[in-house]
Structures are given as C-alpha cells and as structure tokens.
C-alpha atoms as a PDB file:
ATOM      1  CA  UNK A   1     -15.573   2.737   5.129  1.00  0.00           C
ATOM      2  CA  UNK A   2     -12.539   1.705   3.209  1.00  0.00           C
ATOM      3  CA  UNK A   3     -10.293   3.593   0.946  1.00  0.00           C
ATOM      4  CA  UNK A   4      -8.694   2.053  -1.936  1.00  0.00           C
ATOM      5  CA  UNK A   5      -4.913   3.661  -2.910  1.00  0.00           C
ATOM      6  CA  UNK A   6      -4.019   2.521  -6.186  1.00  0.00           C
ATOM      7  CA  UNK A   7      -0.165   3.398  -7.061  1.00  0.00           C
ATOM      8  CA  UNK A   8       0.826   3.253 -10.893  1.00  0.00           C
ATOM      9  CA  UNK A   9       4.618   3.364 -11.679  1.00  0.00           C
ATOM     10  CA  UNK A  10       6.279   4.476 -14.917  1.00  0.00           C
ATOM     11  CA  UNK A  11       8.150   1.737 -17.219  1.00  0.00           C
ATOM     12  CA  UNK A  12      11.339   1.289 -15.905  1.00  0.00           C
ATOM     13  CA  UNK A  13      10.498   0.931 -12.202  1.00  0.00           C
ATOM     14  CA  UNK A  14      11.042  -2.826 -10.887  1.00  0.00           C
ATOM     15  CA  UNK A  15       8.092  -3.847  -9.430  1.00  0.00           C
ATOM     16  CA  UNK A  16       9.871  -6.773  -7.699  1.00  0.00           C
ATOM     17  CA  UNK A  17      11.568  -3.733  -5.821  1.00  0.00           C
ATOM     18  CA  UNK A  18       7.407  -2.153  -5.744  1.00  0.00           C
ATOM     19  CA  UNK A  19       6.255  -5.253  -4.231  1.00  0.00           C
ATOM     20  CA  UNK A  20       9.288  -5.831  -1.478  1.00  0.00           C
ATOM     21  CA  UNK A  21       8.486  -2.333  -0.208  1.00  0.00           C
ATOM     22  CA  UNK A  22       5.118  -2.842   0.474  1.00  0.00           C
ATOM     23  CA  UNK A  23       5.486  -6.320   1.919  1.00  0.00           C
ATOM     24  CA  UNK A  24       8.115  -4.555   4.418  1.00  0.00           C
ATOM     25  CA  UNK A  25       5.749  -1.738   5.036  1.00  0.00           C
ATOM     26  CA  UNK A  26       2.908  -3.877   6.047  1.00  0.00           C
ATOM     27  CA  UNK A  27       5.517  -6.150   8.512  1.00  0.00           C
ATOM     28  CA  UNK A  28       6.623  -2.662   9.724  1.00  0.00           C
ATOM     29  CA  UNK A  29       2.858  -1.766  10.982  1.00  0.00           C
ATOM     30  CA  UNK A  30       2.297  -5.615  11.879  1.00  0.00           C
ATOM     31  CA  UNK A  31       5.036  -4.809  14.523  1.00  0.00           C
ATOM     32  CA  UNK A  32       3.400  -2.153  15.899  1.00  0.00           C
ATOM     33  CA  UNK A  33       0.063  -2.998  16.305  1.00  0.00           C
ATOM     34  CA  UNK A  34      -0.145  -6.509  15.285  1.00  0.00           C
ATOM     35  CA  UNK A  35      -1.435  -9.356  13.489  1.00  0.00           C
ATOM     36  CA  UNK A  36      -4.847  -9.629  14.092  1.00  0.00           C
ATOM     37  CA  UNK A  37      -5.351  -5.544  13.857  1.00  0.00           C
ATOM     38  CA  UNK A  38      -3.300  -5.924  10.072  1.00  0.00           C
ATOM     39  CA  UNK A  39      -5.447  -8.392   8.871  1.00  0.00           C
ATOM     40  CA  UNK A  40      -9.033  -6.007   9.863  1.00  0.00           C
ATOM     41  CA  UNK A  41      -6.643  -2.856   8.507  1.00  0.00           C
ATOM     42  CA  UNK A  42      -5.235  -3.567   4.957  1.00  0.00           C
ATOM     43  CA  UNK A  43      -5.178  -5.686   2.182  1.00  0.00           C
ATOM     44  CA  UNK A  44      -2.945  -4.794  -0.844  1.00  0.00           C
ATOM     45  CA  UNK A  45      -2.163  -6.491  -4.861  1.00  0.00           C
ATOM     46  CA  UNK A  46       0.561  -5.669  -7.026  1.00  0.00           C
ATOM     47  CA  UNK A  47      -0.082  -6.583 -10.288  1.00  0.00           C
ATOM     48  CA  UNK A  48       1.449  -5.790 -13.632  1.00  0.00           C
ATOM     49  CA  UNK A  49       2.184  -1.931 -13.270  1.00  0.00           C
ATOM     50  CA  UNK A  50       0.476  -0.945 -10.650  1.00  0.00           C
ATOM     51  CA  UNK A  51      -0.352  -1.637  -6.768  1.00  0.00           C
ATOM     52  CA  UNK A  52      -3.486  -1.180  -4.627  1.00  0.00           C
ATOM     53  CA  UNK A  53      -3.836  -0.943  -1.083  1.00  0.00           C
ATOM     54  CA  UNK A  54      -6.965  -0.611   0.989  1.00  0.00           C
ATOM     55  CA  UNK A  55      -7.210   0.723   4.189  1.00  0.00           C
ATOM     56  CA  UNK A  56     -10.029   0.340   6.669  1.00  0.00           C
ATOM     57  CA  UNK A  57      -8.187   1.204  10.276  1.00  0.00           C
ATOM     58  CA  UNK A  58      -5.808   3.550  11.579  1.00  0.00           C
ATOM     59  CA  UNK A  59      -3.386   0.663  11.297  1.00  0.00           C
ATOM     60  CA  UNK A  60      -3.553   0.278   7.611  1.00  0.00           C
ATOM     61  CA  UNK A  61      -3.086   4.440   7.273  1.00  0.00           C
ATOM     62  CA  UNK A  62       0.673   4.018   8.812  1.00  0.00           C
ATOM     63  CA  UNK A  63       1.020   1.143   6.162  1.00  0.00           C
ATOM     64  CA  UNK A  64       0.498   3.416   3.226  1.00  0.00           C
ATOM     65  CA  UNK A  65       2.731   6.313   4.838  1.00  0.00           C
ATOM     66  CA  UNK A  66       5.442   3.907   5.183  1.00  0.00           C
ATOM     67  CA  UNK A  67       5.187   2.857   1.939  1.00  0.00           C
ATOM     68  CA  UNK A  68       4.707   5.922   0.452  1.00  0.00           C
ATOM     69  CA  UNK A  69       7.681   6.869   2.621  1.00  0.00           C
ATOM     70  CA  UNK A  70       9.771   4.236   1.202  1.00  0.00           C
ATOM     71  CA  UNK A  71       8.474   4.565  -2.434  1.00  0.00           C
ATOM     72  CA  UNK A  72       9.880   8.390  -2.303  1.00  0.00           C
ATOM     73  CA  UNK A  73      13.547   7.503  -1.162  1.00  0.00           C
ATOM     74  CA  UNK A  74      13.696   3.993  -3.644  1.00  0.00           C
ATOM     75  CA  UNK A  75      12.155   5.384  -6.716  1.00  0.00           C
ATOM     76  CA  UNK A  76      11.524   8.967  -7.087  1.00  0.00           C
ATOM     77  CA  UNK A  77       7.886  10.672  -6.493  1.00  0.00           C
ATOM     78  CA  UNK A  78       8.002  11.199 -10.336  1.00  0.00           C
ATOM     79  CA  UNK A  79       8.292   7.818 -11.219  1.00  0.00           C
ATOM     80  CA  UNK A  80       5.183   6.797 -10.248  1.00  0.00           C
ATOM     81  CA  UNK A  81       0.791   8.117  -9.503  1.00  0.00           C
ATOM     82  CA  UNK A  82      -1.257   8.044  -6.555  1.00  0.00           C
ATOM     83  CA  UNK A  83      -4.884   7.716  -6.852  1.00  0.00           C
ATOM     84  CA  UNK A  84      -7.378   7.124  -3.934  1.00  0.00           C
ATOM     85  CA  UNK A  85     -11.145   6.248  -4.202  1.00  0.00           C
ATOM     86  CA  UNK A  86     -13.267   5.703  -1.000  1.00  0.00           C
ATOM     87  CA  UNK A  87     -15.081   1.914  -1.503  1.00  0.00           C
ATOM     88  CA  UNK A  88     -18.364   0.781  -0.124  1.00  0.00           C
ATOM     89  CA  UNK A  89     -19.836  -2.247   0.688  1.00  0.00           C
ATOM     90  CA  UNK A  90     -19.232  -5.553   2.166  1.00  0.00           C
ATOM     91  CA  UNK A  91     -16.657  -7.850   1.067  1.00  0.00           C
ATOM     92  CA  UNK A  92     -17.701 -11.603   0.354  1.00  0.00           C
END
C-alpha cells in the first residue's frame, strides 16, 4: 500500500524554498536508513503550487514528518493544505 500526501501552499510561499525542504528532508532519512531503503520508501514532485509525496515504508513516514516539521517552522501551518489519499496498484 502506498499513501500519496499532496501539500498545496498559498500564493506568496516560494516554492524554491518548498522544494529545498523536501529535498533536505528526504537526504535527512537517506542518512538514517539509506539509499537503497529511500528509493523502495518515497518518491515526491513539486510542481507549480503544490507538492506530493508518496510513502510506501516506514522510511518514507520520517520523510514526511521532517518535512512537515520543517514546513511548520519555514512557512507557517496556515500557509499551506495537507491532503492524503491511500493509492493502489502497481507502478509501471
């Protein structure tokens, strides 16, 4: 099962800033558990306005609360949503 977390952010917020913190996040649980875990845990896409990350593994879980974490302290939690939708299937 994988979970899809989908992040929108209000006008204003610098996604450049978005996109930096979730890159760091996802080096932060690379050093903990490493590469080839990371790359079976999480995938993430920022993209206009918003940013999705989906999780699969434990390992990918301690990449969104980092960067949820870090989103709080840099932007605000009112500056931007949080939506999660569980996805099935296989990727291709």
């Amino acid at each position: 099962m994988k979970l899809l977390y989908r992040f929108d952010f209000k006008d204003g917020v610098d996604m450049s800033r978005v996109e930096s913190q979730l890159l760091e996040s996802f080096l932060t649980s690379v050093d903990i558990f490493g590469e080839p875990e990371m790359k079976l845990s999480a995938t993430y896409l920022v993209a206009g306005r918003e940013a999705v990350l989906e999780v699969s593994r434990i390992a990918g879980l301690h990449t969104l609360l980092v960067f949820v974490g870090r989103l709080s302290r840099l932007i605000g939690v009112e500056r931007y949503s949080m939506n999660s939708m569980e996805r099935s299937g296989v990727a291709v």
